[in-house]
C-alpha atoms as a PDB file:
ATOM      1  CA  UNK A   1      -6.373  75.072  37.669  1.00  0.00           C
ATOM      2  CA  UNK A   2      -3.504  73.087  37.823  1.00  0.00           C
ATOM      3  CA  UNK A   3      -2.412  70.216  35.126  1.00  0.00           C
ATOM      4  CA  UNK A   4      -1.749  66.879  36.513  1.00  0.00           C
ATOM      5  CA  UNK A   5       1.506  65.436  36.092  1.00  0.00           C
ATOM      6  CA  UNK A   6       1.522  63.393  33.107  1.00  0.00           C
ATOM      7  CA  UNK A   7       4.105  60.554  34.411  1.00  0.00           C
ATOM      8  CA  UNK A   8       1.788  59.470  36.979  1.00  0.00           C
ATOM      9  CA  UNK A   9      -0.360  56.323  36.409  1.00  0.00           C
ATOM     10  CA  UNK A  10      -3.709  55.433  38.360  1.00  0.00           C
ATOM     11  CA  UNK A  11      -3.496  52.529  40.091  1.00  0.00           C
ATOM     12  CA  UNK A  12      -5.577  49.054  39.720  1.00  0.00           C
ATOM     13  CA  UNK A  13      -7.563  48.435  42.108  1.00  0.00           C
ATOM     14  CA  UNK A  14      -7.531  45.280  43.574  1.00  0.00           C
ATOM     15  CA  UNK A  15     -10.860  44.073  41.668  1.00  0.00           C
ATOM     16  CA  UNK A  16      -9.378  44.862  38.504  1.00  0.00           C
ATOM     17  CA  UNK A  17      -6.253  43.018  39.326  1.00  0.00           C
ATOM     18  CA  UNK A  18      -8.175  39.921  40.638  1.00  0.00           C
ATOM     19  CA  UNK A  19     -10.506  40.273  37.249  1.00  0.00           C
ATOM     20  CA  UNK A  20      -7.162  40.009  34.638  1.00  0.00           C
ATOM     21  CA  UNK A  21      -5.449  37.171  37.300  1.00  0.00           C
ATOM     22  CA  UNK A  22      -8.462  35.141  37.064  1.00  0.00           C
ATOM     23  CA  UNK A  23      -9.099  35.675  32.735  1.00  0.00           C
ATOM     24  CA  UNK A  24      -5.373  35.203  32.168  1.00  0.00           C
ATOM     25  CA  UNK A  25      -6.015  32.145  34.434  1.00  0.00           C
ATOM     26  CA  UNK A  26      -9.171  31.117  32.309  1.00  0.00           C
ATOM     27  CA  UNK A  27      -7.379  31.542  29.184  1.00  0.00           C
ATOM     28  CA  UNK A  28      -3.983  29.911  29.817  1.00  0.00           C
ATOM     29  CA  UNK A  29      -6.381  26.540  31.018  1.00  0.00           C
ATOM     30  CA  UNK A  30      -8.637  27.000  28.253  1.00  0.00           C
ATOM     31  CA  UNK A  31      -4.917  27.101  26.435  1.00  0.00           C
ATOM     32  CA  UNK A  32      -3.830  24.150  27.868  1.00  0.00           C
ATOM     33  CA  UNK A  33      -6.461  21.882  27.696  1.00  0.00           C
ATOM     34  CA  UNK A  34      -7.200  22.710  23.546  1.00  0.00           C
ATOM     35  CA  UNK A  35      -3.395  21.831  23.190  1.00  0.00           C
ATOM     36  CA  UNK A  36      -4.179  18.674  25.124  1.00  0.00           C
ATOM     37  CA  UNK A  37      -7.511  17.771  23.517  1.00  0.00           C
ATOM     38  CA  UNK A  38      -5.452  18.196  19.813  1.00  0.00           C
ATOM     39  CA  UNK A  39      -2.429  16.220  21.177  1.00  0.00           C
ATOM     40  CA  UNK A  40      -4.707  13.508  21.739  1.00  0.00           C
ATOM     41  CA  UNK A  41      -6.845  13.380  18.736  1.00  0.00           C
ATOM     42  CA  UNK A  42      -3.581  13.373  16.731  1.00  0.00           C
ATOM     43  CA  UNK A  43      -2.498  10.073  18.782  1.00  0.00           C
ATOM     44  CA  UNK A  44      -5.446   8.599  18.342  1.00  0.00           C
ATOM     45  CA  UNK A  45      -5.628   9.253  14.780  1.00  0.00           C
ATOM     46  CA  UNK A  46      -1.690   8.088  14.130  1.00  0.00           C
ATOM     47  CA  UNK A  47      -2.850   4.556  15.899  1.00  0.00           C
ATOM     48  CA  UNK A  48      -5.884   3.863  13.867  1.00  0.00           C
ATOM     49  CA  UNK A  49      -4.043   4.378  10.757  1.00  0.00           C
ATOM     50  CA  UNK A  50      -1.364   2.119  12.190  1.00  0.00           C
ATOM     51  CA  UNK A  51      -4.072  -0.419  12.851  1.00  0.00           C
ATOM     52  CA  UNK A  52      -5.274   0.115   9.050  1.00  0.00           C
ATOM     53  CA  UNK A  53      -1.865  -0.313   7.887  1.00  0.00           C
ATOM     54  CA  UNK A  54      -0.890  -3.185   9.774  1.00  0.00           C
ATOM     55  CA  UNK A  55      -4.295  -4.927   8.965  1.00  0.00           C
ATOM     56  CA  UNK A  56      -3.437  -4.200   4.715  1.00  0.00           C
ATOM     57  CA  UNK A  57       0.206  -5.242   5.124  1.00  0.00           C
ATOM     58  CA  UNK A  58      -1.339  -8.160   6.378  1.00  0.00           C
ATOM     59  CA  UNK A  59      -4.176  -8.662   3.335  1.00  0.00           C
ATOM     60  CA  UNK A  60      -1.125  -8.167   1.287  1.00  0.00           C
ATOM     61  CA  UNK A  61       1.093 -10.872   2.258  1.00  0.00           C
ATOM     62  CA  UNK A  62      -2.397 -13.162   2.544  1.00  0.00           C
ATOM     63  CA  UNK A  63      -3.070 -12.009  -1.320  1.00  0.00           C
ATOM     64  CA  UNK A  64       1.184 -12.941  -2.159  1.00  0.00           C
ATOM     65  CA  UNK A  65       0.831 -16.182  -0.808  1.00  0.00           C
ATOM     66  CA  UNK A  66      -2.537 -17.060  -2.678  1.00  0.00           C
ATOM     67  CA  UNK A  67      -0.610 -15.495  -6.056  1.00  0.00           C
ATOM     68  CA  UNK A  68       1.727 -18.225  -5.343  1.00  0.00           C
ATOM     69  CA  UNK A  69      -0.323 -20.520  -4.767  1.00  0.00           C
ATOM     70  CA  UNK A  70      -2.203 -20.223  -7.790  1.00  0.00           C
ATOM     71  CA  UNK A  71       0.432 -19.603  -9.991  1.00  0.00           C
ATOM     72  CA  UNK A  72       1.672 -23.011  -9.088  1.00  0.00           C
ATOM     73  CA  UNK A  73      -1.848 -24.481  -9.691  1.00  0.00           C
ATOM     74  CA  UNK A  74      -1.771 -23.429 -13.597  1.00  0.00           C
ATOM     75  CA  UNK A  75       1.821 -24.773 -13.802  1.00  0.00           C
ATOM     76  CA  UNK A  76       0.328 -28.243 -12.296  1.00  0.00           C
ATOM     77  CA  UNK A  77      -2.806 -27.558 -15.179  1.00  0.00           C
ATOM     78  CA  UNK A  78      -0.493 -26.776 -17.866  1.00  0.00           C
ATOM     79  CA  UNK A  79       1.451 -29.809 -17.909  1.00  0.00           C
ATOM     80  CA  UNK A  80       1.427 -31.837 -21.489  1.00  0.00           C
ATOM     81  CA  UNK A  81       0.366 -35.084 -19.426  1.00  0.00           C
ATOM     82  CA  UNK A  82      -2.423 -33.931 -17.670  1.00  0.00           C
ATOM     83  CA  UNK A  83      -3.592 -32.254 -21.324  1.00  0.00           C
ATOM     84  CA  UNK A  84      -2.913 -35.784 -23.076  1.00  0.00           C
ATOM     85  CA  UNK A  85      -5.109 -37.468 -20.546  1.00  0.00           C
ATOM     86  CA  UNK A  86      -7.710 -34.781 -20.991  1.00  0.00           C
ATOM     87  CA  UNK A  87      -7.913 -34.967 -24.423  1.00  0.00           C
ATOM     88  CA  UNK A  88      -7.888 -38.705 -24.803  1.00  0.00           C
ATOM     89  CA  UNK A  89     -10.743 -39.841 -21.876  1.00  0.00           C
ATOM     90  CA  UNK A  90     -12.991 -36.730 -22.676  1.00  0.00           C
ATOM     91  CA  UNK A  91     -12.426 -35.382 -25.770  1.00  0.00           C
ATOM     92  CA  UNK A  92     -11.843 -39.063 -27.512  1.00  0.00           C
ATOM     93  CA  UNK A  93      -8.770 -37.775 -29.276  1.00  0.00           C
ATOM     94  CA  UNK A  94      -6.211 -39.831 -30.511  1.00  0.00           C
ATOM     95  CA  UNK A  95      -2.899 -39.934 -29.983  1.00  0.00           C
ATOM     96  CA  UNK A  96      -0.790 -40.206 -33.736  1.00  0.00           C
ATOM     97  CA  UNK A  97       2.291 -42.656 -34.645  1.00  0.00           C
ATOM     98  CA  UNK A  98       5.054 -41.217 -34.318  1.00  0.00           C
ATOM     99  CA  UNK A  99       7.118 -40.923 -37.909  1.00  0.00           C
ATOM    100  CA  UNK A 100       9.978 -41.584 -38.948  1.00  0.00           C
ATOM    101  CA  UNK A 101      11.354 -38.938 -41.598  1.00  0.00           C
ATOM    102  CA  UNK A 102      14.067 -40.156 -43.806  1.00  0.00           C
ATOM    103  CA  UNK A 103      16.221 -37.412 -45.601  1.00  0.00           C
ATOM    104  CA  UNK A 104      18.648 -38.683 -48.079  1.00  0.00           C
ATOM    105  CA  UNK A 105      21.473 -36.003 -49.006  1.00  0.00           C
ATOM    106  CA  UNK A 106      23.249 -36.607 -52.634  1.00  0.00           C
ATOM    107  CA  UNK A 107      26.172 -35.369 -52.482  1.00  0.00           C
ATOM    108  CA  UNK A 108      27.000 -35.685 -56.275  1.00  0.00           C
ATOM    109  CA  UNK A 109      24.516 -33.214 -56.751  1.00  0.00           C
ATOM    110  CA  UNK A 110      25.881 -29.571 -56.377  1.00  0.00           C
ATOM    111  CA  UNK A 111      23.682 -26.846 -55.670  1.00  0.00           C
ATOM    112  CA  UNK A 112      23.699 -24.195 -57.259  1.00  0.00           C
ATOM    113  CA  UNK A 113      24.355 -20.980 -55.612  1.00  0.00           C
ATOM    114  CA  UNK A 114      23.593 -17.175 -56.991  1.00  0.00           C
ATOM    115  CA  UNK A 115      26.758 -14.822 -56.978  1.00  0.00           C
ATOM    116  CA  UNK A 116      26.647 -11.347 -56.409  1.00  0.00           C
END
């Protein structure tokens, strides 16, 4: 008996051939359309968190505003007048006299001082 040449390869046949052509076609769709399916379920999540953020930047300059707002209301509350009137219609508080405080300085007096 006689040894075959090892450098010789068997051939494909043509089934075997159309078999790998049509799973390397299978796969490389498959491929393609997971790649496309991600792509587009990354887009889609990028725009609803740009919705979100747009729709809290939003809130946020509506919450400023009102923080203005009501910081300017407690300046309008705070103001002596508005207190005085207050106080006097429903609290029946009375305003007092003013007084008049008289110091007298005597300048012939010396104080005296302690020395160190």
């Amino acid at each position: 008996m006689m040894a075959k040449p090892l450098s010789r390869r068997k051939r494909r046949s043509k089934k075997q051939r159309e078999f790998i052509n049509s799973l390397l076609f299978f796969v490389v769709s498959l491929l393609s359309i997971s790649g496309l399916l991600t792509y587009l379920w990354v887009y889609n999540e990028i725009n609803i968190t740009e919705r979100e953020s747009s729709a809290l930047e939003k809130i946020r300059t509506n919450l400023a505003a009102q923080n203005v707002d009501l910081r300017s209301q407690i300046a309008g509350l705070m103001r002596v007048d508005r207190i005085t009137e207050i106080a006097e219609s429903k609290l029946n508080m009375v305003t007092p006299e003013p007084e008049t405080l008289v110091v007298f300085i005597d300048y012939a007096v010396k104080v005296k001082t302690k020395k160190k």
